[in-house]
Each structure stands twice: as structure tokens, then as C-alpha cells.
N, C-alpha and C. Protein backbone atom coordinates (compact mmCIF):
# COMPACT_ATOMS: atom_id res chain seq x y z
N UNK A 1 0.85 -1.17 0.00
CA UNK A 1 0.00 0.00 0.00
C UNK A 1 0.89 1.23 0.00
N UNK A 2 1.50 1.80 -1.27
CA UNK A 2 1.98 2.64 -1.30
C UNK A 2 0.66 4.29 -1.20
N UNK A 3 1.47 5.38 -0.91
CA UNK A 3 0.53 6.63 -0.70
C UNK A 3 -0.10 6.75 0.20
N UNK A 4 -0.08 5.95 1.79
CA UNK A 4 -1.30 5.66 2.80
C UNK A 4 -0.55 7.00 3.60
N UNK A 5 -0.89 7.76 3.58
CA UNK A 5 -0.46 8.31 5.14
C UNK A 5 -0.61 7.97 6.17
N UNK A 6 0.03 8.53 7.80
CA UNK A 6 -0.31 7.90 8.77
C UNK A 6 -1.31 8.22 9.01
N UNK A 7 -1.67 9.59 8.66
CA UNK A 7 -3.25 10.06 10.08
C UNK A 7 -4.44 9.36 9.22
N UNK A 8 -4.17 8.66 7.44
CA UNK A 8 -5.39 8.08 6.75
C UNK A 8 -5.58 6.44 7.48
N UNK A 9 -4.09 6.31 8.49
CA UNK A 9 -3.63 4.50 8.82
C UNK A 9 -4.67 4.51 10.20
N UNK A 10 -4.21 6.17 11.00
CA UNK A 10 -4.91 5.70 12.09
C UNK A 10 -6.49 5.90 12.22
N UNK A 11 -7.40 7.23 11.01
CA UNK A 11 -8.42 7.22 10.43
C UNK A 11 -8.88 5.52 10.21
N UNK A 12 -8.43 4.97 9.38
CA UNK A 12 -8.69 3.41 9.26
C UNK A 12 -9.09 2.76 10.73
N UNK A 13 -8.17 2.83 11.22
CA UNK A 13 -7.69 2.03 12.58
C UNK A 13 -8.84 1.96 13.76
N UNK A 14 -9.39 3.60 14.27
CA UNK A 14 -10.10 3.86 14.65
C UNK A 14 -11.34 3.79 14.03
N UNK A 15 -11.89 4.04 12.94
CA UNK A 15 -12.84 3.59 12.54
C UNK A 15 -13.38 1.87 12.30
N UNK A 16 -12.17 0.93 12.34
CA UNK A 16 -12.59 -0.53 12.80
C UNK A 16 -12.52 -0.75 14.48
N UNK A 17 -11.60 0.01 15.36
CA UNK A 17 -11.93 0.21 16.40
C UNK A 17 -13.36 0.21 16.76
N UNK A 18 -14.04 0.82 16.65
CA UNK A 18 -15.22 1.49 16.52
C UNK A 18 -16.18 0.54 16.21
N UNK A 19 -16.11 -0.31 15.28
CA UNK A 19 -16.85 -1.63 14.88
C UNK A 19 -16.55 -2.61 15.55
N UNK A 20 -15.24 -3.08 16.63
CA UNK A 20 -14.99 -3.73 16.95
C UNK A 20 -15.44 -3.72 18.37
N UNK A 21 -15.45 -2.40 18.76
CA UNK A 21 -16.41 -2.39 19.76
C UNK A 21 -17.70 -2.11 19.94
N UNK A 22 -18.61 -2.01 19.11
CA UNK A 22 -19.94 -2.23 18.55
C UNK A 22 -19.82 -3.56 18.53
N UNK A 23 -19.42 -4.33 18.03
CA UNK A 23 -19.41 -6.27 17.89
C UNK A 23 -20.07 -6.52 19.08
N UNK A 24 -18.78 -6.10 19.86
CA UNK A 24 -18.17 -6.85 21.19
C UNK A 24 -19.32 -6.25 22.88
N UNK A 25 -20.03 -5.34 22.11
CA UNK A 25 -20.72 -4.70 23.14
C UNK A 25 -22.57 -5.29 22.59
N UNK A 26 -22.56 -5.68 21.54
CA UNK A 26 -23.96 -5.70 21.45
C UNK A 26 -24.60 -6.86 21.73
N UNK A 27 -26.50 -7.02 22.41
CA UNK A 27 -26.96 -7.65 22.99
C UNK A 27 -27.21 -9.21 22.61
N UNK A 28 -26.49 -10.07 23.86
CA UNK A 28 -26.94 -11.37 23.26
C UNK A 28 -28.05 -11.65 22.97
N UNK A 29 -29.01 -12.05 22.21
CA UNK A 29 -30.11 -12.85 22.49
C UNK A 29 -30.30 -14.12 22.08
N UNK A 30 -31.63 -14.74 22.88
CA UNK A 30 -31.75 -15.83 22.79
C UNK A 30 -30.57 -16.86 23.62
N UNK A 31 -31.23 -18.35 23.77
CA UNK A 31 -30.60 -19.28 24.47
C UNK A 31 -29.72 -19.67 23.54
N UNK A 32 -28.23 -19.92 24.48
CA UNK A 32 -26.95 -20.43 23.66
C UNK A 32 -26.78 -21.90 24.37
N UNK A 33 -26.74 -22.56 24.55
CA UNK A 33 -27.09 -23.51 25.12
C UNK A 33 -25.74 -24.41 25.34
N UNK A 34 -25.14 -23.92 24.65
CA UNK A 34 -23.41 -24.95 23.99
C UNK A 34 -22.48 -23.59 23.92
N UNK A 35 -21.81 -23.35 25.04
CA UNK A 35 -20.43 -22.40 24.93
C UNK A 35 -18.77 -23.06 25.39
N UNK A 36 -18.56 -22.32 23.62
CA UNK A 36 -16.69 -22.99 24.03
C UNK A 36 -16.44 -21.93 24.72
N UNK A 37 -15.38 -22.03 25.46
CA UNK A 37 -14.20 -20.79 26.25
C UNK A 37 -12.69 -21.50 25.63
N UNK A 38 -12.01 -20.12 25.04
CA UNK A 38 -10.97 -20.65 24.87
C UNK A 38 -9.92 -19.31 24.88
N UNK A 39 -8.40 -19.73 25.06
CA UNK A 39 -7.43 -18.09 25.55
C UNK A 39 -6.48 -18.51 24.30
N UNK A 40 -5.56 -17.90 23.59
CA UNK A 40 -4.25 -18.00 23.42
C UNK A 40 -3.35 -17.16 23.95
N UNK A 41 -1.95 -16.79 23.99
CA UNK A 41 -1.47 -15.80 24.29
C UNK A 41 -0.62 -15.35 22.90
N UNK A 42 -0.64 -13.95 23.25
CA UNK A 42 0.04 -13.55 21.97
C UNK A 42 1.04 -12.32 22.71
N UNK A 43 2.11 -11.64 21.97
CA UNK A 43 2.81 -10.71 22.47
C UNK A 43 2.68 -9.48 21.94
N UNK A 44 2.63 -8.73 22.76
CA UNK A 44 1.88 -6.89 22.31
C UNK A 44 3.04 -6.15 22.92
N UNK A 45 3.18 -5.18 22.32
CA UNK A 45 4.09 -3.66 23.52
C UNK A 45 3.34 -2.94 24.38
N UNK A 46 3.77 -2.83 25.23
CA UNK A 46 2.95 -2.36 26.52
C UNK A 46 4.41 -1.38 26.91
N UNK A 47 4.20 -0.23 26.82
CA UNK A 47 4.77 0.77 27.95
C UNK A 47 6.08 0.42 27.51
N UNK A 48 6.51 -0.02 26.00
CA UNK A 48 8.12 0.02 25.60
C UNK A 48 8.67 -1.19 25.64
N UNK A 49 7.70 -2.30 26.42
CA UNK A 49 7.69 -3.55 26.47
C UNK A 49 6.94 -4.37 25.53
N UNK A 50 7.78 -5.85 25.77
CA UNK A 50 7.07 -6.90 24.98
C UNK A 50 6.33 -7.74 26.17
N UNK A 51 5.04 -8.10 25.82
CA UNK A 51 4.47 -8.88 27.18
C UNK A 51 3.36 -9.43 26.53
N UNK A 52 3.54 -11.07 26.72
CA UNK A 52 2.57 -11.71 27.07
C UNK A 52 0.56 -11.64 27.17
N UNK A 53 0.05 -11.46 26.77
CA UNK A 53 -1.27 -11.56 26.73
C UNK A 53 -2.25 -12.41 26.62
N UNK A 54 -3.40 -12.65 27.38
CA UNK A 54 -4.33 -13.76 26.84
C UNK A 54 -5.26 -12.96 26.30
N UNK A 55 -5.83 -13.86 24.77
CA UNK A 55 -6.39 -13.25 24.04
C UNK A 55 -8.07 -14.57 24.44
N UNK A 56 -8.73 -14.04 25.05
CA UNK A 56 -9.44 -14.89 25.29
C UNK A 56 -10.74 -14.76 24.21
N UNK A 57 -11.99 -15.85 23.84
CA UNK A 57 -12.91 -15.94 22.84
C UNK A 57 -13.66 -16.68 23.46
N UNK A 58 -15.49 -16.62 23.39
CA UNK A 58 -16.06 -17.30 23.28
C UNK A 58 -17.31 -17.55 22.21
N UNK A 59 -17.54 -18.95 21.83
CA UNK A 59 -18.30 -19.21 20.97
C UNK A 59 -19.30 -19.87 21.03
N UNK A 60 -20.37 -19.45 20.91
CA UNK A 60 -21.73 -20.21 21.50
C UNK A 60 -22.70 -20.96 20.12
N UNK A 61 -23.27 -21.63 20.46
CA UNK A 61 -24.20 -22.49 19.28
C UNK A 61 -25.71 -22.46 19.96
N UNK A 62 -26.50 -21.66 19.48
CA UNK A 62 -28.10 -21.84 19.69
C UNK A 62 -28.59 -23.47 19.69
N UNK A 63 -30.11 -23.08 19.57
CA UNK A 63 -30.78 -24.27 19.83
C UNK A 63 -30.72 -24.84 18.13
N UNK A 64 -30.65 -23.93 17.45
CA UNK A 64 -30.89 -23.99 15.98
C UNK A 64 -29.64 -24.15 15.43
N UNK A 65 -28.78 -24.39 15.84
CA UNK A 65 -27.20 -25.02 15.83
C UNK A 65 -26.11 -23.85 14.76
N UNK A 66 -26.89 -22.90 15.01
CA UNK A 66 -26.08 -21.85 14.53
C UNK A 66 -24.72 -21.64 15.61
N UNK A 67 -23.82 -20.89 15.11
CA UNK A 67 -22.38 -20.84 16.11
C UNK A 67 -22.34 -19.05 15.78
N UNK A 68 -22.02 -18.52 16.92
CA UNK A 68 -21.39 -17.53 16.73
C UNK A 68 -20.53 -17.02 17.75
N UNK A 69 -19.46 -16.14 17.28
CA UNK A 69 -18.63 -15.51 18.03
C UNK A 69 -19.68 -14.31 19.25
N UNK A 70 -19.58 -14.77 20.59
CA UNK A 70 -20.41 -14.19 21.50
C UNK A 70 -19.62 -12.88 22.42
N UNK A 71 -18.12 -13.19 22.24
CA UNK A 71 -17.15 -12.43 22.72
C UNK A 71 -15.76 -12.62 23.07
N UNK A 72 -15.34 -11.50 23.01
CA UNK A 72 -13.72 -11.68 22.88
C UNK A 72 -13.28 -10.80 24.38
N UNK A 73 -12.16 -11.15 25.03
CA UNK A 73 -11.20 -10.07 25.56
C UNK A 73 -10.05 -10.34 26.20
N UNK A 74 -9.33 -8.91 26.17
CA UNK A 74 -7.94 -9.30 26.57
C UNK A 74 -7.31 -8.99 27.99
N UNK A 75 -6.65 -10.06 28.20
CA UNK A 75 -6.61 -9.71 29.58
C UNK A 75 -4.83 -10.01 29.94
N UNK A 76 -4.52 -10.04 31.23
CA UNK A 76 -2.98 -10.37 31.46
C UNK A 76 -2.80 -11.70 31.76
N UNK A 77 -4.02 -12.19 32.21
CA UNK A 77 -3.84 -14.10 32.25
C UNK A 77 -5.13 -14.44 32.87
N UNK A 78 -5.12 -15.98 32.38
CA UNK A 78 -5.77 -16.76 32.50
C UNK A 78 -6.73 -16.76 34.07
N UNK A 79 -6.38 -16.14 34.66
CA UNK A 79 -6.38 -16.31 35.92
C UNK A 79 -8.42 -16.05 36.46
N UNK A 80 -8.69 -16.65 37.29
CA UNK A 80 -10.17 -17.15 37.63
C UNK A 80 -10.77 -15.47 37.95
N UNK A 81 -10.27 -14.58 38.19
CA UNK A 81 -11.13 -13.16 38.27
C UNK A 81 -11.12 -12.30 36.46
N UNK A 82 -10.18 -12.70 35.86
CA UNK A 82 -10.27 -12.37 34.38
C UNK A 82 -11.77 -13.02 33.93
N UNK A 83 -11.52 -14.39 34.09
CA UNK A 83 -12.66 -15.29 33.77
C UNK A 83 -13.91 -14.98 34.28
N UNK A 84 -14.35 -14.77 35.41
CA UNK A 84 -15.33 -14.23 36.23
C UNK A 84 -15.71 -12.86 35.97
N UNK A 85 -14.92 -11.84 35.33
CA UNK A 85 -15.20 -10.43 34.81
C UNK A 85 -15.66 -10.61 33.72
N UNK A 86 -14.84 -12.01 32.37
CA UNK A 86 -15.58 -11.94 31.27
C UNK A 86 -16.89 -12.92 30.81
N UNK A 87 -17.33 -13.82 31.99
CA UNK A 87 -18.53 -14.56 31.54
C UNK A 87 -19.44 -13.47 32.32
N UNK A 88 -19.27 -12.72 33.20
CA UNK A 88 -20.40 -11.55 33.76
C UNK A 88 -20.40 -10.31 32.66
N UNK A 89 -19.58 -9.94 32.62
CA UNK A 89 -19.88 -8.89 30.50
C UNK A 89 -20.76 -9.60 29.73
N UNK A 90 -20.46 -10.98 29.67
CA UNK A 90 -21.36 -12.28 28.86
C UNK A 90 -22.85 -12.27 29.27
N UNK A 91 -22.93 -12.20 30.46
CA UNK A 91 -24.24 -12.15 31.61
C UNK A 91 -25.05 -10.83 31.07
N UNK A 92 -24.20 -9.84 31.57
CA UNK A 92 -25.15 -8.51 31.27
C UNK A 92 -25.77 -8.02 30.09
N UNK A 93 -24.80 -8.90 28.92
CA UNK A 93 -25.28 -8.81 27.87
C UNK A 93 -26.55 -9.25 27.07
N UNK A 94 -26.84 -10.72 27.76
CA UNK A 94 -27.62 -11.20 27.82
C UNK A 94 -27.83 -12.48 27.09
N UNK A 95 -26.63 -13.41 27.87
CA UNK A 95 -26.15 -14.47 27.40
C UNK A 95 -26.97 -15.51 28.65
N UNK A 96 -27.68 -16.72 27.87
CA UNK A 96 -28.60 -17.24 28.98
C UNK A 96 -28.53 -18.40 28.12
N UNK A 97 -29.33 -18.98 29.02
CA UNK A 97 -29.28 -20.53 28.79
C UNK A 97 -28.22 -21.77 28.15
N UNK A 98 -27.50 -21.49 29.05
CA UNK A 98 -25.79 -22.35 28.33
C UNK A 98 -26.31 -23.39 29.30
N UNK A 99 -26.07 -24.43 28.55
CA UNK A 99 -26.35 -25.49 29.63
C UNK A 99 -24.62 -26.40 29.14
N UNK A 100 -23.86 -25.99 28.49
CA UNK A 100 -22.99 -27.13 28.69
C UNK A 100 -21.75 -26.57 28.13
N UNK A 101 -20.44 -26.21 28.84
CA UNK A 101 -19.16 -25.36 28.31
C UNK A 101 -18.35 -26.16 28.22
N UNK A 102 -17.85 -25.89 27.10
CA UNK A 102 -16.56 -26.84 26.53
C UNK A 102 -15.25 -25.78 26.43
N UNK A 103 -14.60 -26.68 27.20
CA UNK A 103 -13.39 -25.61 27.23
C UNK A 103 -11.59 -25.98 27.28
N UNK A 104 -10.90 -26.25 27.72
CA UNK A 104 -9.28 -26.40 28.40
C UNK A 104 -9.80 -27.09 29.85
N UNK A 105 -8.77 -27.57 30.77
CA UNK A 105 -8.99 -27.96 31.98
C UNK A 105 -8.70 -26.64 33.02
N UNK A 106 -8.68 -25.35 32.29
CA UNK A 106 -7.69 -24.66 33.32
C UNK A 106 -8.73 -24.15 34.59
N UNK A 107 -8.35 -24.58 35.44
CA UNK A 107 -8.90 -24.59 36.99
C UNK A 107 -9.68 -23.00 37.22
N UNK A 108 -8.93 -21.69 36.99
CA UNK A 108 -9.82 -20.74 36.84
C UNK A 108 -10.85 -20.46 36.61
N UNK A 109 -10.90 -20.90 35.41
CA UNK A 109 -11.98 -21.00 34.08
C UNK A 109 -12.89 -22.03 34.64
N UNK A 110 -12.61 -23.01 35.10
CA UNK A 110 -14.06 -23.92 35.80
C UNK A 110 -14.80 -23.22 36.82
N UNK A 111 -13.65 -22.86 37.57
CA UNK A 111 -14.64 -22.10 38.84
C UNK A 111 -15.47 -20.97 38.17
N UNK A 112 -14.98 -20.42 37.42
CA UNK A 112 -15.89 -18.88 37.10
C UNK A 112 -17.36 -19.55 36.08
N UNK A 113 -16.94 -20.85 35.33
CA UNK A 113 -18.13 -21.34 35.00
C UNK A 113 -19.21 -21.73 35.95
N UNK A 114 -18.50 -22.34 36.78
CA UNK A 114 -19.69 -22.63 37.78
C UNK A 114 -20.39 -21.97 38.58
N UNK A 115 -19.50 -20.47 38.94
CA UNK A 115 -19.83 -19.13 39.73
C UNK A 115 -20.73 -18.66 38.94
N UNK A 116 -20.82 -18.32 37.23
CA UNK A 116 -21.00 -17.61 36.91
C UNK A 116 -22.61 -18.00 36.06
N UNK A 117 -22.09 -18.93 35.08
CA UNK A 117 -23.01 -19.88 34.51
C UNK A 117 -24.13 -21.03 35.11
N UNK A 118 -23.84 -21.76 36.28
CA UNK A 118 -23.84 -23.03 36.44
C UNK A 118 -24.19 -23.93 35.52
N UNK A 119 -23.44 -24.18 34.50
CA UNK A 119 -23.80 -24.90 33.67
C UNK A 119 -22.84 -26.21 33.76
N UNK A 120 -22.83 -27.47 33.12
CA UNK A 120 -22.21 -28.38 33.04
C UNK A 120 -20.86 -28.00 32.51
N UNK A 121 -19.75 -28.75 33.15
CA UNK A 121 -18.39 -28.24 32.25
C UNK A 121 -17.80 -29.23 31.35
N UNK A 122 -17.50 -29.51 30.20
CA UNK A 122 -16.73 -30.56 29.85
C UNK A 122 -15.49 -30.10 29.21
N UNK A 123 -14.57 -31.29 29.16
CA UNK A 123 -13.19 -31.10 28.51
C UNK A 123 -13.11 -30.82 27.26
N UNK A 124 -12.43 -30.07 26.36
CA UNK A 124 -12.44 -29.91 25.18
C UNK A 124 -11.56 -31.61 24.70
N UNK A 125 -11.65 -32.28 23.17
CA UNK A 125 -10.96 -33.21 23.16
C UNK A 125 -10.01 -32.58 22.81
N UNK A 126 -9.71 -31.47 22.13
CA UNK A 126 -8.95 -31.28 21.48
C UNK A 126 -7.62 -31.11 22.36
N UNK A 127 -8.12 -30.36 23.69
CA UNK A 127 -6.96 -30.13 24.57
C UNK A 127 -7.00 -31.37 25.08
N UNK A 128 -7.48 -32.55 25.39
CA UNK A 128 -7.47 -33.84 25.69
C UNK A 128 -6.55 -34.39 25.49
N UNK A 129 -6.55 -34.22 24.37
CA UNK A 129 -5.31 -35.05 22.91
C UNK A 129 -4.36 -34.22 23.18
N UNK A 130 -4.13 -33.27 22.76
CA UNK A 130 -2.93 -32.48 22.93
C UNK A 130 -2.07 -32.62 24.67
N UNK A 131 -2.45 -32.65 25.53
CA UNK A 131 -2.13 -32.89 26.80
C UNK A 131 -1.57 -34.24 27.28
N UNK A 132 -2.87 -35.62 26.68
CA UNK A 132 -1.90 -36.72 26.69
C UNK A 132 -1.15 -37.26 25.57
N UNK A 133 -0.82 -36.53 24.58
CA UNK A 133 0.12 -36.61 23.66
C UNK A 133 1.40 -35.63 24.03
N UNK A 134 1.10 -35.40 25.06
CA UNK A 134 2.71 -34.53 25.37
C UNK A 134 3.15 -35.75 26.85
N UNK A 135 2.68 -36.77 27.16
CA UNK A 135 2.53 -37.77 27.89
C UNK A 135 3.50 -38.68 27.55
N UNK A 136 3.54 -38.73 25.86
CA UNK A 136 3.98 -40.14 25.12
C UNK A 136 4.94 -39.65 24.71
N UNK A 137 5.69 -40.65 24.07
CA UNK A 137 6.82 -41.05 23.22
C UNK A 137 6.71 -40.55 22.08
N UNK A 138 7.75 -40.34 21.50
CA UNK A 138 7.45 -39.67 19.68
C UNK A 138 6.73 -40.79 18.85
N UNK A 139 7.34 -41.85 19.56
CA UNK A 139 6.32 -43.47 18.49
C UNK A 139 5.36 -43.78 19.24
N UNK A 140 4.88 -43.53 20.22
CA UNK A 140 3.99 -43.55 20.80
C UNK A 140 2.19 -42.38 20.34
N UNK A 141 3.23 -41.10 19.35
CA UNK A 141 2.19 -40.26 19.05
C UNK A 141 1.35 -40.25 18.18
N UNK A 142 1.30 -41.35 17.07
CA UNK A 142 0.71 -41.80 16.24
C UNK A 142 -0.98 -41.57 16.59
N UNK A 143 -1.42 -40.70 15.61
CA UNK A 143 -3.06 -40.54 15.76
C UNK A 143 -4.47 -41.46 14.92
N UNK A 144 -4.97 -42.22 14.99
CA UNK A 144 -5.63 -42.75 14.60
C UNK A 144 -6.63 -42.30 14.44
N UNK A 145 -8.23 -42.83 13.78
CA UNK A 145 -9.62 -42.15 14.08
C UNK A 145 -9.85 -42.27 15.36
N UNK A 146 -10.76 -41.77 15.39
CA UNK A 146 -11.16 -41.82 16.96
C UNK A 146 -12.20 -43.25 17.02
N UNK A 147 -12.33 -43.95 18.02
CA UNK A 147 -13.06 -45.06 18.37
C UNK A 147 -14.64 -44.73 18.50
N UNK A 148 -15.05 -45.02 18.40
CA UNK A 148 -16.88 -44.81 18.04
C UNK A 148 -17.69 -43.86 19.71
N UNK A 149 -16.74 -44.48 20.34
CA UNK A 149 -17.29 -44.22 21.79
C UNK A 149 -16.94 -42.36 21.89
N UNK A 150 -16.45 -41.97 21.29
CA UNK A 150 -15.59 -40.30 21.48
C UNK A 150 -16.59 -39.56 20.30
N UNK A 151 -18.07 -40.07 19.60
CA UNK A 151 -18.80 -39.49 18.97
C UNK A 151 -19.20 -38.05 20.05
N UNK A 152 -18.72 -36.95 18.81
CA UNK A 152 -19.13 -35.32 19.65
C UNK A 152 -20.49 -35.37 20.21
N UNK A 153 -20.96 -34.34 20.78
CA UNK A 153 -21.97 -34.08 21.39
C UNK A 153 -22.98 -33.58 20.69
N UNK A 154 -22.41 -32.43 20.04
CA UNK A 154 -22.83 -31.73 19.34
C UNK A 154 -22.21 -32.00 17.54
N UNK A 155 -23.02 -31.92 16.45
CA UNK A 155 -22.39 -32.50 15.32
C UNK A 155 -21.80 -31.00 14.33
């Protein structure tokens, strides 16, 4: 993109700003019944620094098995009052009827489901697999289909 100026980069910038928090602020409705929780971390500059971030997401599926992105945010970690600040933003918004969260095992994140939601918690497989495949042997890591009994919940 040659010719961009900066004040047209940060014009841009702020104006998806702006949509991005319109997304992220507007009202849930209706029952979600099926919510993933999930974080990565990524690295940002902060104050001249490089640091660490969890970029946390959640994704909910109606009764009508639609999926959508319900909310995002960023926080400094994983930690069970991050979690508890962002399923209550989730709350006020007007996120209801989750009856079953699929997520990581991370201990925070359960408690604030159960504080927050009470809904059922289950393991994601995906972090399943990934966790006891860091268990095994390199010949040991061999992935197969999955056995009939590990049919999803949801299709």
C-alpha cells in the first residue's frame, strides 16, 4: 500500500476500532445452550515492552445449531477473576441458557463457569489429545480415528 499516510492508517484504525467495539458490546439474544471458552497468548508492547497476553474468545451455538462468536477479551492471564469479569460482561449482555461449556482444563476457568453460569463443564478433546500426547513417546504419538465411543456431542 503505497501513498497511505499515517493520520489516513490511524483514520482506518479507529474507525474498525469502533466496529470492533460495537461487535463486542452488542446484545446477546436468545438461548446459547453450547459455549466454548478458549485463551491463546500472543505478544503486544505495553509501555516500551514486549508482554505476554491472553487473548481470550467465546463461541456459543443456539438451539438452531447456529455458532457464533459471542465475545472476545484481553486480559494479562488466564487467571479465575479475568474469567469471572468476562462470563459476567457475557451475563449482562444477555447471554442465557448455556447449559454445557466446553473448554481447556484450566482450573480458573471452571470455577468462574460454575460461579457464573452453572452450567455443566466438559473437557475440550482437542486439549485432551494435545495434553496426553505430550505424555507419550514420539512413536507412541501416532493418531488414529477416533473409536466410536468419542462421537461429539454436538455435530
Amino acid at each position: 500500500m503505497e501513498g497511505i499516510s499515517r493520520s489516513q492508517v490511524s483514520r482506518l484504525c479507529a474507525e474498525i476500532d469502533d466496529r470492533v467495539r460495537d461487535f463486542l458490546a452488542r446484545p446477546i439474544e436468545g438461548d446459547w445452550p453450547y459455549l466454548w471458552l478458549d485463551a491463546t497468548y500472543v505478544k503486544v508492547r505495553e509501555a516500551g515492552r514486549i508482554v505476554p497476553v491472553a487473548v481470550t474468545i467465546a463461541v456459543g451455538v443456539n438451539a438452531d445449531g447456529r455458532r457464533e462468536v459471542l465475545g472476545m477479551a484481553v486480559g494479562s492471564s488466564e487467571a479465575e477473576p479475568f474469567w469471572l469479569d468476562f462470563l459476567r460482561t457475557l451475563k449482562r449482555r444477555g447471554l442465557a441458557g448455556v447449559k454445557l461449556v466446553i473448554s481447556d482444563a484450566h482450573e480458573g476457568l471452571k470455577a468462574a463457569v460454575t460461579k457464573v453460569l452453572r452450567a455443566t463443564w466438559q473437557r475440550c478433546r482437542v486439549h485432551f489429545a494435545r495434553n496426553a500426547l505430550a505424555h507419550a513417546g514420539k512413536a507412541q504419538r501416532r493418531i488414529g480415528p477416533a473409536p466410536p465411543e468419542w462421537t461429539p456431542l454436538i455435530g
